[in-house]
N, C-alpha and C. Protein backbone atom coordinates (compact mmCIF):
# COMPACT_ATOMS: atom_id res chain seq x y z
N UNK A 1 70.62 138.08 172.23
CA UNK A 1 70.58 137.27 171.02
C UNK A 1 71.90 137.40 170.26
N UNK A 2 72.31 136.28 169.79
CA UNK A 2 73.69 136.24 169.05
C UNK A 2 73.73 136.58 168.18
N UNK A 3 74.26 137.46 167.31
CA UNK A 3 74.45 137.70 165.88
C UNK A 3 75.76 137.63 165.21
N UNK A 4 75.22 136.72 163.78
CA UNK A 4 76.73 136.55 163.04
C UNK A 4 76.76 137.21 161.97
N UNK A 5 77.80 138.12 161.93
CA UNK A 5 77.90 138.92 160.71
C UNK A 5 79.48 138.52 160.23
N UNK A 6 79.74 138.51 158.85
CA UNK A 6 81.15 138.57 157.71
C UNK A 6 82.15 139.60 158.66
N UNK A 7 83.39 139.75 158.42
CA UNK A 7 83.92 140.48 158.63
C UNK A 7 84.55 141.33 157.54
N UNK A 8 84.94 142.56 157.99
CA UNK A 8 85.38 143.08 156.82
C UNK A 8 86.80 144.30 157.22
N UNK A 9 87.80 144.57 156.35
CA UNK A 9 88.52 144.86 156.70
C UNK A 9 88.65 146.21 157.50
N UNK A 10 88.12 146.49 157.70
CA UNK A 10 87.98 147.72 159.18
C UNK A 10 88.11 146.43 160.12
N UNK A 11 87.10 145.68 160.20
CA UNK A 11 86.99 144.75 161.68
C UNK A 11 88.71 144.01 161.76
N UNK A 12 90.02 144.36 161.14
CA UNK A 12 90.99 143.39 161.68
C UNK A 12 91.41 143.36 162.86
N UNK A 13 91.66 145.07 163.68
CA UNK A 13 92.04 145.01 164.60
C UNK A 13 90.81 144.16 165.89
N UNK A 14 89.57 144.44 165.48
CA UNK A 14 88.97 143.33 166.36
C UNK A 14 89.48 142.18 166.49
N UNK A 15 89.36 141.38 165.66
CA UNK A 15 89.11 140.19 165.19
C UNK A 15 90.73 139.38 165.43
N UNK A 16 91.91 140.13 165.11
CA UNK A 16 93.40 139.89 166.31
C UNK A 16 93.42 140.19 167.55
N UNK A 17 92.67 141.24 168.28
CA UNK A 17 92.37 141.20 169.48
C UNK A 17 91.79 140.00 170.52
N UNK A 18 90.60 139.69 169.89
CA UNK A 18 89.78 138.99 170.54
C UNK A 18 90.14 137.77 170.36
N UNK A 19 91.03 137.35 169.05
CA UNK A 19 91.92 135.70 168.37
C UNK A 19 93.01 135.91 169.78
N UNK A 20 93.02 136.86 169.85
CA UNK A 20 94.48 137.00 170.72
C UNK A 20 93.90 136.69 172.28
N UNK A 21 92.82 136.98 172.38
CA UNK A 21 92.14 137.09 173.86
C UNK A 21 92.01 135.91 174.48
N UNK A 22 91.04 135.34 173.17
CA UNK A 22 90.26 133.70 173.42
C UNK A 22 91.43 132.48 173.66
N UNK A 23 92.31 132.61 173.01
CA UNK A 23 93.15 131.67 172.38
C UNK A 23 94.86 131.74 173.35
N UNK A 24 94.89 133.44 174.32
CA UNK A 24 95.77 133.13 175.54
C UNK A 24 95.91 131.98 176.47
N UNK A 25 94.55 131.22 176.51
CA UNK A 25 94.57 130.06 178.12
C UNK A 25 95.28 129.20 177.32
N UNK A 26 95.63 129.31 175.98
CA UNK A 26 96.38 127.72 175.79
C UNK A 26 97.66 127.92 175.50
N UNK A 27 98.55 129.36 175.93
CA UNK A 27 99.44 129.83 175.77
C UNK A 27 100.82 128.78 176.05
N UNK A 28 100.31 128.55 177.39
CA UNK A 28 100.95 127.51 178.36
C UNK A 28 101.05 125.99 177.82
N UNK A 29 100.07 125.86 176.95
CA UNK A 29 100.11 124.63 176.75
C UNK A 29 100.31 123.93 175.16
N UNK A 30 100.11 124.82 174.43
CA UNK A 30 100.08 125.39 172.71
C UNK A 30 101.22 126.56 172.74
N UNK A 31 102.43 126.94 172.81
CA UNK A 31 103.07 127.90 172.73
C UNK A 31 103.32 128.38 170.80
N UNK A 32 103.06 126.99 170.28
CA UNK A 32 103.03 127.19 169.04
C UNK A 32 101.96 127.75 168.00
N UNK A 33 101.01 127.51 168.78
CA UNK A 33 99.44 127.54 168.01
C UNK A 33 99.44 128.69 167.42
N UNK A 34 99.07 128.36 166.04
CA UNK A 34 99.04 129.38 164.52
C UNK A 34 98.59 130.66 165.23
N UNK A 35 97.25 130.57 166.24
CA UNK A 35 96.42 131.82 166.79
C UNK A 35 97.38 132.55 167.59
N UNK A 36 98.11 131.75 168.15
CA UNK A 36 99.03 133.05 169.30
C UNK A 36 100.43 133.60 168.16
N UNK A 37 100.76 132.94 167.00
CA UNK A 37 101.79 133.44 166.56
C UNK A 37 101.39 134.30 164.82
N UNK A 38 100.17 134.57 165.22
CA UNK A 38 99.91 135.55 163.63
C UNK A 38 99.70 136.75 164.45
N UNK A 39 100.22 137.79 163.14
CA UNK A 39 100.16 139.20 163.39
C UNK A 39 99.22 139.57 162.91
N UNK A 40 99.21 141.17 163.04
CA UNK A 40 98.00 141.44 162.45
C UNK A 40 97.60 141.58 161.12
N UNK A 41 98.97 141.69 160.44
CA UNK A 41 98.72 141.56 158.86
C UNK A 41 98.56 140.47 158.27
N UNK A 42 98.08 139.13 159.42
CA UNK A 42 97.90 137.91 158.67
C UNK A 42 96.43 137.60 159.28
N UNK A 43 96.03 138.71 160.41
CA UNK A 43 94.36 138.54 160.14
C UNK A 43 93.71 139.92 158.87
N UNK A 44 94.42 140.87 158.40
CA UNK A 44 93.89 141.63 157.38
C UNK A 44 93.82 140.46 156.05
N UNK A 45 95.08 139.66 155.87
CA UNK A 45 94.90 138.66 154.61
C UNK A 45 93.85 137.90 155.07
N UNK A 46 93.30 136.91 156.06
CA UNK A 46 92.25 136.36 155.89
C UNK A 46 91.04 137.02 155.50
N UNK A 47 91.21 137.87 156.35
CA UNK A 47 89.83 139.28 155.71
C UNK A 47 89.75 138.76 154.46
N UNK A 48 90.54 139.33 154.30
CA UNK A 48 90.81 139.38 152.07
C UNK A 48 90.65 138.21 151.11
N UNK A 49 91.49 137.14 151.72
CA UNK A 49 91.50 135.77 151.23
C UNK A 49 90.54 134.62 151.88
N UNK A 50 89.83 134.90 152.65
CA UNK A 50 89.43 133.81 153.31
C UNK A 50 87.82 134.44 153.82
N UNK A 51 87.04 133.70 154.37
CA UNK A 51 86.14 134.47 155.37
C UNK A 51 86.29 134.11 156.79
N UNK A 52 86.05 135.47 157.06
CA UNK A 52 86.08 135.79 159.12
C UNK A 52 84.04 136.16 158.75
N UNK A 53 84.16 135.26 160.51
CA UNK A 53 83.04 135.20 160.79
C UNK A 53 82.93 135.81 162.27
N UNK A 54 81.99 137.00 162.74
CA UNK A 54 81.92 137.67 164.18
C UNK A 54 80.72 137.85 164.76
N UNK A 55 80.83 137.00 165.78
CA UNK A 55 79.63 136.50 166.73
C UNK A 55 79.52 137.61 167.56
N UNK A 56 78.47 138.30 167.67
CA UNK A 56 78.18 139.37 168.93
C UNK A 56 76.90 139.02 169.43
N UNK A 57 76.86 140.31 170.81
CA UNK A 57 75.89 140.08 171.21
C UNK A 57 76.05 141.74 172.22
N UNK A 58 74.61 141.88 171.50
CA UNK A 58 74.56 143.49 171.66
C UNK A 58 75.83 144.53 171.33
N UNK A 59 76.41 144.42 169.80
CA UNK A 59 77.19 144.79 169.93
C UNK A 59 78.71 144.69 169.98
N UNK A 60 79.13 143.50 170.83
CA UNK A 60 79.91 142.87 171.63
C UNK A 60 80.33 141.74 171.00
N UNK A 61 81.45 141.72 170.26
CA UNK A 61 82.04 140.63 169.68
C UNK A 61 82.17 139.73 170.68
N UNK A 62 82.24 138.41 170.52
CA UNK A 62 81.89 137.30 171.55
C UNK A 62 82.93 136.00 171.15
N UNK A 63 83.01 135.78 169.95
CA UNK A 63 83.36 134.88 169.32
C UNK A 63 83.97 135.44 167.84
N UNK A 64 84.46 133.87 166.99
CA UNK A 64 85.11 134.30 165.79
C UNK A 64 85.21 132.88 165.28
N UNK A 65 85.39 132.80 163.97
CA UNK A 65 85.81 131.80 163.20
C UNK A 65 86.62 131.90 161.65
N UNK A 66 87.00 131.83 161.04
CA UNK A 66 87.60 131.27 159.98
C UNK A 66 87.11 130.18 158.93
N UNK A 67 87.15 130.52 157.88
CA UNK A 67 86.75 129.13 157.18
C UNK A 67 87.16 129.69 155.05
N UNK A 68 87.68 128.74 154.62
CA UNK A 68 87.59 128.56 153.20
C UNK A 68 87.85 127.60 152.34
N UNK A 69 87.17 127.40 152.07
CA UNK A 69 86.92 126.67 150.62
C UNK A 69 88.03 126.42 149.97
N UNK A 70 88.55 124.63 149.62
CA UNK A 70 89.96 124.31 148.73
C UNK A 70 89.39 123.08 148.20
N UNK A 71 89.40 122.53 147.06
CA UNK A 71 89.10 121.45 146.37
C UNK A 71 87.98 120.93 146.77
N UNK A 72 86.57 121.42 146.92
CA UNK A 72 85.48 120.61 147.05
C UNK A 72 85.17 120.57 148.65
N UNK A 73 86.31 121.09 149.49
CA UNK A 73 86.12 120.88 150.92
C UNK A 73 85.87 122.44 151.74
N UNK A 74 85.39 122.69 152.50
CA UNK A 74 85.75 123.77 153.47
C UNK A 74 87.05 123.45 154.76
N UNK A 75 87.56 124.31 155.36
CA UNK A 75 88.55 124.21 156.23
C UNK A 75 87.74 124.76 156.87
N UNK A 76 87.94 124.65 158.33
CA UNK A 76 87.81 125.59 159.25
C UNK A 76 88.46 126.23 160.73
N UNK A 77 88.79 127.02 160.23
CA UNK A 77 90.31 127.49 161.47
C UNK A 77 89.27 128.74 162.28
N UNK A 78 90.49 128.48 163.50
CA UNK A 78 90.25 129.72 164.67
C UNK A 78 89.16 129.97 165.22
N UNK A 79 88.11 128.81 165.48
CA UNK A 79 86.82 129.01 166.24
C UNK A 79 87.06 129.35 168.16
N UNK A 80 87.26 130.37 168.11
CA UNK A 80 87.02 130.78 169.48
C UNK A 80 86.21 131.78 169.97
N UNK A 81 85.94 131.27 171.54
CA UNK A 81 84.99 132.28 172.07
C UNK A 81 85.40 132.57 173.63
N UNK A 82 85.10 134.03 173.78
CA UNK A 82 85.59 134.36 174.96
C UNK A 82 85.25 133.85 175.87
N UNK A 83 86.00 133.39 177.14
CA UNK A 83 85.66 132.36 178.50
C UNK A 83 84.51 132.38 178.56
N UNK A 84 83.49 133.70 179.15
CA UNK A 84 82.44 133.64 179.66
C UNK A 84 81.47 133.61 178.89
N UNK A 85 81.42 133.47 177.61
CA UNK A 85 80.48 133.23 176.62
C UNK A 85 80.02 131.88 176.78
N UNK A 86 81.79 131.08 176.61
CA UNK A 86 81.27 129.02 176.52
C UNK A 86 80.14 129.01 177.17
N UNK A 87 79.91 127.44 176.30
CA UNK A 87 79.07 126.78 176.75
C UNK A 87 77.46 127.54 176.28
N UNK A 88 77.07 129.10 176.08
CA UNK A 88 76.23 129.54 175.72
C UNK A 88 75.67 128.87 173.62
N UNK A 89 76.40 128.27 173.76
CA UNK A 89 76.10 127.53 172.48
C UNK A 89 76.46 128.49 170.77
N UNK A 90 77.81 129.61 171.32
CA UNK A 90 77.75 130.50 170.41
C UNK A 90 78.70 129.72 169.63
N UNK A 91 79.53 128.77 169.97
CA UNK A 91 80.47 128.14 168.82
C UNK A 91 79.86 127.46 168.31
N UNK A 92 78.63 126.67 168.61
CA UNK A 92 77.78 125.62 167.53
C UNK A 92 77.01 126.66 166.76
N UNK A 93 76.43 127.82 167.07
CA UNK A 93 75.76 128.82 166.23
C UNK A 93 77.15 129.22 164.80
N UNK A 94 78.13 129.41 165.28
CA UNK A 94 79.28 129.67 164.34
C UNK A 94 79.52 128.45 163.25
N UNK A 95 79.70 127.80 163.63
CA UNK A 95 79.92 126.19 163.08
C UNK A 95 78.77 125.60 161.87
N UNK A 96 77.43 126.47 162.54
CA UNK A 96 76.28 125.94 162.23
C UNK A 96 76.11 126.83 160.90
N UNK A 97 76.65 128.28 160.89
CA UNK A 97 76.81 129.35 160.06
C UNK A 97 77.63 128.98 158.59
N UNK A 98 78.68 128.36 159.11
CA UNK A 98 79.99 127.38 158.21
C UNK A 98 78.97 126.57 157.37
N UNK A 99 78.85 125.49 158.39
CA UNK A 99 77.86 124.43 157.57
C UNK A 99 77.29 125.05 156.59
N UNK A 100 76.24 126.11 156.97
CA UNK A 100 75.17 126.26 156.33
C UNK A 100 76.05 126.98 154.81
N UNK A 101 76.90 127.39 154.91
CA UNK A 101 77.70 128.25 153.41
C UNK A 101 78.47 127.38 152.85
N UNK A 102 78.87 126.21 153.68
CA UNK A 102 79.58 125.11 152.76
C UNK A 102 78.48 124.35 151.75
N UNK A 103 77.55 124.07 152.87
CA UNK A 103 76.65 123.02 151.74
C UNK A 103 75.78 124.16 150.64
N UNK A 104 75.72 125.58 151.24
CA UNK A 104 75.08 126.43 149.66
C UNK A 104 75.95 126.28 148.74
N UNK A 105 77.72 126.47 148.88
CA UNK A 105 78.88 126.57 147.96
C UNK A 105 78.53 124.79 147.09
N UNK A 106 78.32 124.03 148.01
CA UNK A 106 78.49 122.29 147.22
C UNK A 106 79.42 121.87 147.96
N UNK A 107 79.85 121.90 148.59
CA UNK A 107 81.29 121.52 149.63
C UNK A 107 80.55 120.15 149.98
N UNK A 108 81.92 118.99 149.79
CA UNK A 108 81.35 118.15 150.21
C UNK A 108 81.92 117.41 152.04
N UNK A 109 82.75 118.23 152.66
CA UNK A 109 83.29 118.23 153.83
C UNK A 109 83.42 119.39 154.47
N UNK A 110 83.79 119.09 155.95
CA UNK A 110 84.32 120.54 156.38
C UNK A 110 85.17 119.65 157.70
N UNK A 111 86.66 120.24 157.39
CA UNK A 111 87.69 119.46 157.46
C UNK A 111 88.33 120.81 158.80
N UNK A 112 88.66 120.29 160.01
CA UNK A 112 89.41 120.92 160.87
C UNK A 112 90.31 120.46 161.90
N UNK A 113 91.16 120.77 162.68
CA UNK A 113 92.27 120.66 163.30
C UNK A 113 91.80 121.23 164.78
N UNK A 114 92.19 120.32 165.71
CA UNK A 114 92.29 120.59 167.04
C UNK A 114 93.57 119.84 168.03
N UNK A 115 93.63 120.36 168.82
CA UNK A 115 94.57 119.97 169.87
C UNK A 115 93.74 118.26 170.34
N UNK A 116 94.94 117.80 170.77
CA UNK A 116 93.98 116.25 170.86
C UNK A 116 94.12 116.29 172.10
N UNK A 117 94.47 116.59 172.57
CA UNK A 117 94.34 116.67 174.75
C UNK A 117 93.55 117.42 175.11
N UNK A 118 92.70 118.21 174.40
CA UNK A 118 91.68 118.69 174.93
C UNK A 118 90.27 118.04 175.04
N UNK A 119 90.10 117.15 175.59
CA UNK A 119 88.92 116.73 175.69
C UNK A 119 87.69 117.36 175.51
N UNK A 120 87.67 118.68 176.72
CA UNK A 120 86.36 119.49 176.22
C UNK A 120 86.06 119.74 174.85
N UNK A 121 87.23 120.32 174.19
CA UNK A 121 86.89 120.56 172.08
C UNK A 121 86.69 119.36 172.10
N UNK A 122 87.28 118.39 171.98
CA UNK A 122 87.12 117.53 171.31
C UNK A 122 86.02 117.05 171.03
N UNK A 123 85.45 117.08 172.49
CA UNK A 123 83.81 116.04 172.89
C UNK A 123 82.78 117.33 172.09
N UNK A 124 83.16 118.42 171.95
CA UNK A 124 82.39 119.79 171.70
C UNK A 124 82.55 119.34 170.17
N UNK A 125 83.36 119.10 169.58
CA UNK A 125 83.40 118.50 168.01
C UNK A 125 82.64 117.34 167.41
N UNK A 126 82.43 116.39 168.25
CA UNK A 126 82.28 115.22 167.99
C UNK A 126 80.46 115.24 168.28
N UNK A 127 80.15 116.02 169.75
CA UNK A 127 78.66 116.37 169.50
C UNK A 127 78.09 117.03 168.24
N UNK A 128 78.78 117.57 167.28
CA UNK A 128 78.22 118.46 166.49
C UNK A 128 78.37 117.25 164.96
N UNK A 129 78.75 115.62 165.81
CA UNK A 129 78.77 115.29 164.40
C UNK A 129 80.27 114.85 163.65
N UNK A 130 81.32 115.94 164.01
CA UNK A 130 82.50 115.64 163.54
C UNK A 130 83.59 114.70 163.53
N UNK A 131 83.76 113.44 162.94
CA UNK A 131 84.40 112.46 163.22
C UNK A 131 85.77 112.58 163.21
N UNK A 132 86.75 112.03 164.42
CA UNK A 132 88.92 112.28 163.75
C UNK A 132 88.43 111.06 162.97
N UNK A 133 89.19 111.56 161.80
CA UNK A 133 89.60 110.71 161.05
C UNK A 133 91.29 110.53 160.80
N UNK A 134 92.18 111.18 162.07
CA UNK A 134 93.46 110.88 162.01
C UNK A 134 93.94 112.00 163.38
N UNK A 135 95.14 111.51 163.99
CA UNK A 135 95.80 112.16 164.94
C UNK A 135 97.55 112.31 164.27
N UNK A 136 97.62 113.30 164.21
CA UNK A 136 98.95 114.21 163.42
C UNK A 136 99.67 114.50 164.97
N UNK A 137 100.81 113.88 165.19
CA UNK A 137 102.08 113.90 166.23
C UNK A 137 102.89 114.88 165.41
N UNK A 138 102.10 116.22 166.13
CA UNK A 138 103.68 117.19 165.75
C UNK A 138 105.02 117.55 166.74
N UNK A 139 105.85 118.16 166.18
CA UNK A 139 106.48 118.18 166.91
C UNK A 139 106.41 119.17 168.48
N UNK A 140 105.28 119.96 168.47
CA UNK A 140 105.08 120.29 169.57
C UNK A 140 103.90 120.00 170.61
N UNK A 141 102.58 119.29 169.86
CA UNK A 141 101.45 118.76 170.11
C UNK A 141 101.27 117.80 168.89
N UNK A 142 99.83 117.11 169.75
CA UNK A 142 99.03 116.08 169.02
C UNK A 142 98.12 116.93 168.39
N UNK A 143 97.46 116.69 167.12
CA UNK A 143 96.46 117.43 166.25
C UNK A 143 95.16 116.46 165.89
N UNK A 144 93.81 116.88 166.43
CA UNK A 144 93.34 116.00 165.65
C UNK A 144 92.99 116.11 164.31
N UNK A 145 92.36 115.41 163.45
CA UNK A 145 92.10 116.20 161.87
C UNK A 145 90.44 115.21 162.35
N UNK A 146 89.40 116.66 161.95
CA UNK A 146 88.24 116.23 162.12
C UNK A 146 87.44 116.23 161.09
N UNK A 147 86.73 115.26 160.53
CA UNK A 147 85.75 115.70 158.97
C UNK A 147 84.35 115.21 159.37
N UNK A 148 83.72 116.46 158.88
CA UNK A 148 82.14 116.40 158.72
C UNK A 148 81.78 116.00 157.34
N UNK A 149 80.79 115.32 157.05
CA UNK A 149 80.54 115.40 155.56
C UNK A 149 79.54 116.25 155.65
N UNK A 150 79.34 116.36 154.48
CA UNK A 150 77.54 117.74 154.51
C UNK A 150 77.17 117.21 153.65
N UNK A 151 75.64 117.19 153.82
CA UNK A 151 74.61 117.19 153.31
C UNK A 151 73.85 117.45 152.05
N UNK A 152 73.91 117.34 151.24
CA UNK A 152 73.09 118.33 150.16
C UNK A 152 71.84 119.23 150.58
């Protein structure tokens, strides 16, 4: 059974480990991506400034996410989960965790960023609901920008 618990600042060195783990296969293809180029003193500030979210199972960190609150909206960065987890439905349990603290906060979106050549996220975003509402040409990749509205 999956369990999601807050993170807290003891958990940083996890929580850069496993950002660092999940988020290697796109090394090759994302050389830029925020996840492969933060240290570890910029997952202790999210600790602090932001909330980390840690998916286990028995124990066993599995997954991770990111998310905070700016003008009425939630963000949500760094949803990954280790290879052999996918597909076990632990990133929609994470996502589903978000939701559920945006719409207690009043949030009236929850606004995120993905690689746009990835089809699998993408289609994995869009099942859960999340519409692009724009594709951002950076200079090293395509980005999508995805918004959920929530619910009351």
């Amino acid at each position: 059974m999956v369990k999601i618990r807050k993170a807290e600042l003891k958990d940083s060195n996890l929580v850069f480990n496993l950002t660092k783990n999940v988020f290697k296969t796109y090394q090759s293809l994302f050389p830029t991506t925020p996840a492969l180029l933060e240290g570890k003193e910029d997952v202790k500030r999210d600790i602090v400034e932001k909330e980390v979210l840690i998916a286990e199972i028995e124990g066993k960190a599995i997954g991770t996410v990111r998310y905070y609150a700016k003008n009425d909206n939630f963000y949500l960065i760094r949803l990954g989960i280790l290879a052999e987890y996918r597909g076990a439905k632990v990133g929609s349990r994470l996502i589903a965790e978000v939701e559920d603290r945006a719409r207690d906060d009043g949030a009236k979106k929850i606004i995120l960023y993905s690689p746009y050549s990835l089809k699998g996220i993408i289609d994995f975003y869009k099942k859960l609901g999340y519409k692009i509402k724009k594709i951002r040409e950076d200079d090293d990749y395509a980005r999508a920008k995805f918004v959920k509205l929530i619910d009351s």
